[in-house]
PDB file of N, CA and C in Angstrom:
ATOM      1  N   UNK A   1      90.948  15.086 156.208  1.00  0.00           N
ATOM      2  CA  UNK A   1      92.345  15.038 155.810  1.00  0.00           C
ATOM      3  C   UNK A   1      92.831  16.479 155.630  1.00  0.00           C
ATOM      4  N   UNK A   2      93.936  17.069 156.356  1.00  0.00           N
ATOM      5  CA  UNK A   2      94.297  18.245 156.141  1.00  0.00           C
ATOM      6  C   UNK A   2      95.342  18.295 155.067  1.00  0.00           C
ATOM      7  N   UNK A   3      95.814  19.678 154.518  1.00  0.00           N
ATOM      8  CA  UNK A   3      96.523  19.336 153.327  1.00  0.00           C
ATOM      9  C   UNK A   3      97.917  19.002 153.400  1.00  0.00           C
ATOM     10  N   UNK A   4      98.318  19.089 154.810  1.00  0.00           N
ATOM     11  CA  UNK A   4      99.587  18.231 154.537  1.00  0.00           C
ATOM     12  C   UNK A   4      99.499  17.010 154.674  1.00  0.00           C
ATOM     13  N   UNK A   5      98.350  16.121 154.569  1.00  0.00           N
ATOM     14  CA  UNK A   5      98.126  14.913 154.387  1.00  0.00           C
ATOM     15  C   UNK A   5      97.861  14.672 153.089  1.00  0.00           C
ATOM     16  N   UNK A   6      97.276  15.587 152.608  1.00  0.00           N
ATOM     17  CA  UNK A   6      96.850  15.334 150.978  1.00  0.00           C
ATOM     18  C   UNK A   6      98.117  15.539 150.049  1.00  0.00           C
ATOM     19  N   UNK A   7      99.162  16.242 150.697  1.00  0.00           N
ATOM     20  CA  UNK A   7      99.995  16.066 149.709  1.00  0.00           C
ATOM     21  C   UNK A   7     101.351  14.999 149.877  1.00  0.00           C
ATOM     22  N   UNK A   8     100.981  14.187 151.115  1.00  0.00           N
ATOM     23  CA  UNK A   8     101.927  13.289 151.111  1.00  0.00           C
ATOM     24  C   UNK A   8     100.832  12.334 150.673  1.00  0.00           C
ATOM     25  N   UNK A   9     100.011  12.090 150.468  1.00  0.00           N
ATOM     26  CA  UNK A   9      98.948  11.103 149.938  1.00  0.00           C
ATOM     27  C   UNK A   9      99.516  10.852 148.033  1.00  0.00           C
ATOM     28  N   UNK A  10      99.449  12.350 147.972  1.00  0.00           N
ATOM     29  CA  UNK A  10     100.127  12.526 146.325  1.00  0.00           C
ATOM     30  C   UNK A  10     101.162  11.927 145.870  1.00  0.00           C
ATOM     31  N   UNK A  11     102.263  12.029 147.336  1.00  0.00           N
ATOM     32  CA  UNK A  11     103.938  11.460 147.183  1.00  0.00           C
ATOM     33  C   UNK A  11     104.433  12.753 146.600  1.00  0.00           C
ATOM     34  N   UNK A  12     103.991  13.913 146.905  1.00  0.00           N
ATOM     35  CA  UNK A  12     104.724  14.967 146.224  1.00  0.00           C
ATOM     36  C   UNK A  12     105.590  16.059 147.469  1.00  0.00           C
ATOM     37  N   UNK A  13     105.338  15.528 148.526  1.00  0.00           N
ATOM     38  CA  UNK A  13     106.016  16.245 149.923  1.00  0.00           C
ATOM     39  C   UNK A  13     107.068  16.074 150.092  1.00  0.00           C
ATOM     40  N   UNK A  14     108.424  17.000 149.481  1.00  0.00           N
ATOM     41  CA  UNK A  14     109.408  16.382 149.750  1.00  0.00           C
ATOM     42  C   UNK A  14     110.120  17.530 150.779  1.00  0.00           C
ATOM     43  N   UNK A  15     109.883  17.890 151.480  1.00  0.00           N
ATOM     44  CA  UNK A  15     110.471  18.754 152.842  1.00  0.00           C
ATOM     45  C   UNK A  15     111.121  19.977 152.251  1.00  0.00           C
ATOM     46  N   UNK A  16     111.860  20.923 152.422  1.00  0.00           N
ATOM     47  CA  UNK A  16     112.135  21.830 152.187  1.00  0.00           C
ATOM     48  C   UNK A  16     112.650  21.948 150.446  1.00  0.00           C
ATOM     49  N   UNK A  17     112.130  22.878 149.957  1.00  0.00           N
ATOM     50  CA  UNK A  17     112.251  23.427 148.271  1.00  0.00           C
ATOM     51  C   UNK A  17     112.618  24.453 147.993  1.00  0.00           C
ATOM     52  N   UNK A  18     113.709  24.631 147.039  1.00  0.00           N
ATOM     53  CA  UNK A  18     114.396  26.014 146.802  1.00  0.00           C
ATOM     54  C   UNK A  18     112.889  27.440 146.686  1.00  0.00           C
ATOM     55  N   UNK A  19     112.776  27.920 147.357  1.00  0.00           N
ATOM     56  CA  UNK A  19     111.639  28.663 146.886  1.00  0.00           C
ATOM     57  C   UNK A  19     111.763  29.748 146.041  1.00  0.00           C
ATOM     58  N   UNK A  20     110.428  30.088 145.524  1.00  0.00           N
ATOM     59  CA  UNK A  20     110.535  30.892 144.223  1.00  0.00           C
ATOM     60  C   UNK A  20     109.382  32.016 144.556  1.00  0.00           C
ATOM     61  N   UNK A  21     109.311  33.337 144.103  1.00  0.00           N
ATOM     62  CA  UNK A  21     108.142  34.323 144.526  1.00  0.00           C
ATOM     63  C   UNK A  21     107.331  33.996 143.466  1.00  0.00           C
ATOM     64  N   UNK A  22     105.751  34.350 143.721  1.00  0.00           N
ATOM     65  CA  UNK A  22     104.661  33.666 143.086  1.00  0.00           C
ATOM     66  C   UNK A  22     103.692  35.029 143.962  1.00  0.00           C
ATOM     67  N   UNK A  23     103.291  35.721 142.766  1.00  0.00           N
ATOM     68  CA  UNK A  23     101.691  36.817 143.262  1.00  0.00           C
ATOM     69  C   UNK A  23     101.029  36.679 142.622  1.00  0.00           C
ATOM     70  N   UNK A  24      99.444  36.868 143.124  1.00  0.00           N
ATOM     71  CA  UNK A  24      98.494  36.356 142.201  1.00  0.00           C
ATOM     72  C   UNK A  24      98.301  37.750 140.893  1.00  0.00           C
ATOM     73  N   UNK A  25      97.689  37.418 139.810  1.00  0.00           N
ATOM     74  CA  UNK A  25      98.123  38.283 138.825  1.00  0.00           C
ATOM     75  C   UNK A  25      96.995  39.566 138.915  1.00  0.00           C
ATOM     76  N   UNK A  26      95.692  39.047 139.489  1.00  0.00           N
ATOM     77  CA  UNK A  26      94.796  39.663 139.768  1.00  0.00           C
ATOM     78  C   UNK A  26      94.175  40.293 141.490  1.00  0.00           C
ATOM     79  N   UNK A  27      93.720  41.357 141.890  1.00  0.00           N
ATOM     80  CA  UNK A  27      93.006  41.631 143.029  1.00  0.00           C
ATOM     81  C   UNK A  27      91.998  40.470 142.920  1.00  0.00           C
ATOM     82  N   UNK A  28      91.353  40.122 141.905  1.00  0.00           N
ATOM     83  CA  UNK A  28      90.320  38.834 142.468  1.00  0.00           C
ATOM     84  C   UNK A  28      90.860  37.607 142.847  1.00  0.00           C
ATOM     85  N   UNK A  29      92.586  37.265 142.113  1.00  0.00           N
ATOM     86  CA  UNK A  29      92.885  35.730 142.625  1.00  0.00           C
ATOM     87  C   UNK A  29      93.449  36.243 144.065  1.00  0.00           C
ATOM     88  N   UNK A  30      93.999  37.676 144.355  1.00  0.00           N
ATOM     89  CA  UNK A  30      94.034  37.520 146.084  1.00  0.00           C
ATOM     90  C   UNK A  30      93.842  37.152 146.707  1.00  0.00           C
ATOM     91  N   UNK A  31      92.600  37.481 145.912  1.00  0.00           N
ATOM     92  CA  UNK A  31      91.082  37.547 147.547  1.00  0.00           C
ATOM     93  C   UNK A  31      90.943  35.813 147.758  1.00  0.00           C
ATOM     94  N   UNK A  32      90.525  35.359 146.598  1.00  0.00           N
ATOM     95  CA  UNK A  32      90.085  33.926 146.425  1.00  0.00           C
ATOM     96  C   UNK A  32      91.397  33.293 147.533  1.00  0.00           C
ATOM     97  N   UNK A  33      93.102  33.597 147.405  1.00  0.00           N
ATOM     98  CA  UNK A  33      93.718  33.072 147.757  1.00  0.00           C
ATOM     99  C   UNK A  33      93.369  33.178 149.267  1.00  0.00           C
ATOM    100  N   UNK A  34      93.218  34.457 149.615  1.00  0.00           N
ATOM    101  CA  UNK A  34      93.611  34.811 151.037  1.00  0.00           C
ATOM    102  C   UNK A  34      91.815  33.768 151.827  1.00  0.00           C
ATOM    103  N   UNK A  35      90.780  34.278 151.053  1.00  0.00           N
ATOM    104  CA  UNK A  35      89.503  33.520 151.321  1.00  0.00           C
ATOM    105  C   UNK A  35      90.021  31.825 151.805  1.00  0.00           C
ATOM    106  N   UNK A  36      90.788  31.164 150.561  1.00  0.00           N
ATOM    107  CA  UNK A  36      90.920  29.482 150.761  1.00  0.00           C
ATOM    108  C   UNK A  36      92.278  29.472 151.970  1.00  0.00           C
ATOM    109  N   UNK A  37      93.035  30.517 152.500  1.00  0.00           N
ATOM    110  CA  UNK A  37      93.634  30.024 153.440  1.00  0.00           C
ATOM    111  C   UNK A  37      92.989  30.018 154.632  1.00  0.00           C
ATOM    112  N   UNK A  38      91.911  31.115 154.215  1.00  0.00           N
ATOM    113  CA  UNK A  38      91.287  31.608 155.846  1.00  0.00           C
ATOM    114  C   UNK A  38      90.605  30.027 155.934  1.00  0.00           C
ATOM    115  N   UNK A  39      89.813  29.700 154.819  1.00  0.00           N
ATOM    116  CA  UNK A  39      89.081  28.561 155.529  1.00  0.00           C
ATOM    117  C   UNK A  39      89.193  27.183 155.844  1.00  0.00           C
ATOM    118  N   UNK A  40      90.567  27.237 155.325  1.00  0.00           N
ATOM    119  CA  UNK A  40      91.474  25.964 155.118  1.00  0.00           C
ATOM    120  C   UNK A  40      92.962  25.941 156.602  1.00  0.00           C
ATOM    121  N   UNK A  41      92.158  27.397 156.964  1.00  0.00           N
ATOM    122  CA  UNK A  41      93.223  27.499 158.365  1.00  0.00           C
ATOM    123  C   UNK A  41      94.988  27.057 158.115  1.00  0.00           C
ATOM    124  N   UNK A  42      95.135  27.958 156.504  1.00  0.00           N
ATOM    125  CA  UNK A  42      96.832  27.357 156.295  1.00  0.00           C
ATOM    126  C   UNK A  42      97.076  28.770 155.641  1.00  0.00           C
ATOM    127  N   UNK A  43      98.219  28.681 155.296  1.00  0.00           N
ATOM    128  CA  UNK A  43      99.082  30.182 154.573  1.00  0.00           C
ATOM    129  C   UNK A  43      98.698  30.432 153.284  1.00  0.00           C
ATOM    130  N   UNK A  44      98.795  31.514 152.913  1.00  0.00           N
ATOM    131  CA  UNK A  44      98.646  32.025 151.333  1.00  0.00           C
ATOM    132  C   UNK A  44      99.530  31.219 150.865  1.00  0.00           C
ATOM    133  N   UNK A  45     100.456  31.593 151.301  1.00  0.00           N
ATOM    134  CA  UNK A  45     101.991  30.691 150.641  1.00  0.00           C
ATOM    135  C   UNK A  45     101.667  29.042 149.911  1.00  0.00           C
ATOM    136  N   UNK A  46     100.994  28.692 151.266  1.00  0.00           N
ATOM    137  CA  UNK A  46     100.732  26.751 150.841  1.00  0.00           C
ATOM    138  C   UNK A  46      99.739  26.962 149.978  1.00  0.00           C
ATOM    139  N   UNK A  47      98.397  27.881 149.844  1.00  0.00           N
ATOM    140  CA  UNK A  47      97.634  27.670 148.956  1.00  0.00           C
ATOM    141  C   UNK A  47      98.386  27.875 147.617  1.00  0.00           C
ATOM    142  N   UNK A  48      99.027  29.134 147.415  1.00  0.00           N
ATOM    143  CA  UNK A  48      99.575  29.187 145.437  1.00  0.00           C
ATOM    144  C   UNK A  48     100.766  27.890 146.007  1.00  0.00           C
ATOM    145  N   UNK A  49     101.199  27.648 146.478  1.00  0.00           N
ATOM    146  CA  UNK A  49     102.227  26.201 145.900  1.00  0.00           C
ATOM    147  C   UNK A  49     101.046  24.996 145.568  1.00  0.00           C
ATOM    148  N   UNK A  50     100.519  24.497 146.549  1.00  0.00           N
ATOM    149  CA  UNK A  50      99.352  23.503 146.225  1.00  0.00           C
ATOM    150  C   UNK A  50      98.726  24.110 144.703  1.00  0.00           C
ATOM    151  N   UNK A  51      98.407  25.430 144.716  1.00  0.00           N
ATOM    152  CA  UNK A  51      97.665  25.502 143.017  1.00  0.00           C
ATOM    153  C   UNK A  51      98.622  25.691 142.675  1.00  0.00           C
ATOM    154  N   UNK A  52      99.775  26.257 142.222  1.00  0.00           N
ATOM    155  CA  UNK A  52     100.862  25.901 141.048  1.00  0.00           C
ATOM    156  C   UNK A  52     101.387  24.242 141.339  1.00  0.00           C
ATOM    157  N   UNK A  53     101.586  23.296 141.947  1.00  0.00           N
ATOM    158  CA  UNK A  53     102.145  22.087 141.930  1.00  0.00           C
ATOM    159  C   UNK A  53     100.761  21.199 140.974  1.00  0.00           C
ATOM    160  N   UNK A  54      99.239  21.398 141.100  1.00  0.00           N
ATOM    161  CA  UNK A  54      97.756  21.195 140.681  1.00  0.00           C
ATOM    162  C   UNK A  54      98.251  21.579 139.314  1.00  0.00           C
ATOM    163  N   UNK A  55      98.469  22.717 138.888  1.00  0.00           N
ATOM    164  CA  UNK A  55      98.290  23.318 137.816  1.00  0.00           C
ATOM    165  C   UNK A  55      99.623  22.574 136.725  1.00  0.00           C
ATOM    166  N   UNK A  56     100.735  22.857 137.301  1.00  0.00           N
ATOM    167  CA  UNK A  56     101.646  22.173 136.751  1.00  0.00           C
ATOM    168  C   UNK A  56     101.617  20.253 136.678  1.00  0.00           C
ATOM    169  N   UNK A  57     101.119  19.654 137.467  1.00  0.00           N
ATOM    170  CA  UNK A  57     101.061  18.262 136.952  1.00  0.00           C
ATOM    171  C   UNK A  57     100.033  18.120 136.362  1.00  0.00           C
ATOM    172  N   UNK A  58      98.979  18.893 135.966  1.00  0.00           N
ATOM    173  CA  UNK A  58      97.879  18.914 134.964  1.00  0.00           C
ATOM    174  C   UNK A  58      98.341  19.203 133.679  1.00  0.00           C
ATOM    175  N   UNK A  59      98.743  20.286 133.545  1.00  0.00           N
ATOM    176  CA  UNK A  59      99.349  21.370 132.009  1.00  0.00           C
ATOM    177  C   UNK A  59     100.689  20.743 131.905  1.00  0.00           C
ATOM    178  N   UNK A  60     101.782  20.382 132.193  1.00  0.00           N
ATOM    179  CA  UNK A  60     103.234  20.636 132.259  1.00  0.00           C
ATOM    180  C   UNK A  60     103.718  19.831 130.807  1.00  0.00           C
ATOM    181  N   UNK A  61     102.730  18.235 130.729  1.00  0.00           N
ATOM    182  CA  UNK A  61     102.936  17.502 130.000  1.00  0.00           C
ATOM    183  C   UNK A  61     102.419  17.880 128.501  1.00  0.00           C
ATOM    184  N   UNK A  62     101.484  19.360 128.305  1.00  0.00           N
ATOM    185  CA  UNK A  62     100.549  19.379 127.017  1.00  0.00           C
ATOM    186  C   UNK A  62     101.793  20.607 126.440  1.00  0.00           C
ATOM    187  N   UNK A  63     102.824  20.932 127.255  1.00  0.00           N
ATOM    188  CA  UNK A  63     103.521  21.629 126.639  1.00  0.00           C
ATOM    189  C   UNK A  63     105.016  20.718 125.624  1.00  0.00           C
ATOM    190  N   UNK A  64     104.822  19.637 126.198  1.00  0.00           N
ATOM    191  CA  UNK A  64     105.966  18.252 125.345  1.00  0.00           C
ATOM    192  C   UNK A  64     107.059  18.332 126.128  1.00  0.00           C
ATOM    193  N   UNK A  65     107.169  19.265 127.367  1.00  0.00           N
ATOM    194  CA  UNK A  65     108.527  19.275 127.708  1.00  0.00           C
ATOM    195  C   UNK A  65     108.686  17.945 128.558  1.00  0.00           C
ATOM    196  N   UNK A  66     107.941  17.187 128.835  1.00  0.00           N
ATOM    197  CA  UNK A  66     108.564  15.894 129.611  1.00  0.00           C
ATOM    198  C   UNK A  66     107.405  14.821 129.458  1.00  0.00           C
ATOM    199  N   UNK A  67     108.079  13.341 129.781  1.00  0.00           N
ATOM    200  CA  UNK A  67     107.323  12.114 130.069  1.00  0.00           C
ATOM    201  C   UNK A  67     105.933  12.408 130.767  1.00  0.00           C
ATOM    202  N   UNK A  68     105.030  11.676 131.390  1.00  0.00           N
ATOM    203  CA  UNK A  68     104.005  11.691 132.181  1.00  0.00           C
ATOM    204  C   UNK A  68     104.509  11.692 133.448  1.00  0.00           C
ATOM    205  N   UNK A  69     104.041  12.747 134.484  1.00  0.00           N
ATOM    206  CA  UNK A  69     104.764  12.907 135.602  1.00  0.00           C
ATOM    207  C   UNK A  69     103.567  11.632 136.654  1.00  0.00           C
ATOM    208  N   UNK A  70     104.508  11.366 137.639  1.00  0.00           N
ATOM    209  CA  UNK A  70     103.557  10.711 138.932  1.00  0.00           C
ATOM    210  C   UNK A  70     102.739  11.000 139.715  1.00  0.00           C
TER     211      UNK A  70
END
């Protein structure tokens, strides 16, 4: 399953999104980033959205700002 299957699997693919800039904070999450696109044969770009969209429906809810997301 490639990951634009995995994320319509999620129901979270909704076609074009206002975009926002996102750098990793460290030279080591670079590398890691640029490493998981090389081997995942996709963009830096899709990897930090896939880990910030991961990260945010994990954490988003322990901050109280909303219901349980889908």
């Amino acid at each position: 399953m490639n990951t634009e299957q995995k994320e319509q699997k999620a129901g979270q693919f909704l076609g074009k999104v206002k975009r926002i800039q996102c750098s990793p904070l460290t030279e080591i999450d670079r590398f890691m980033v640029e490493e998981l696109a090389e081997n995942f044969q996709t963009s830096e770009s899709k990897i930090i959205g896939i880990a910030l969209h991961e990260w945010l429906k994990n954490n988003f809810n322990s901050y109280g700002l909303m219901g349980p997301m889908k």
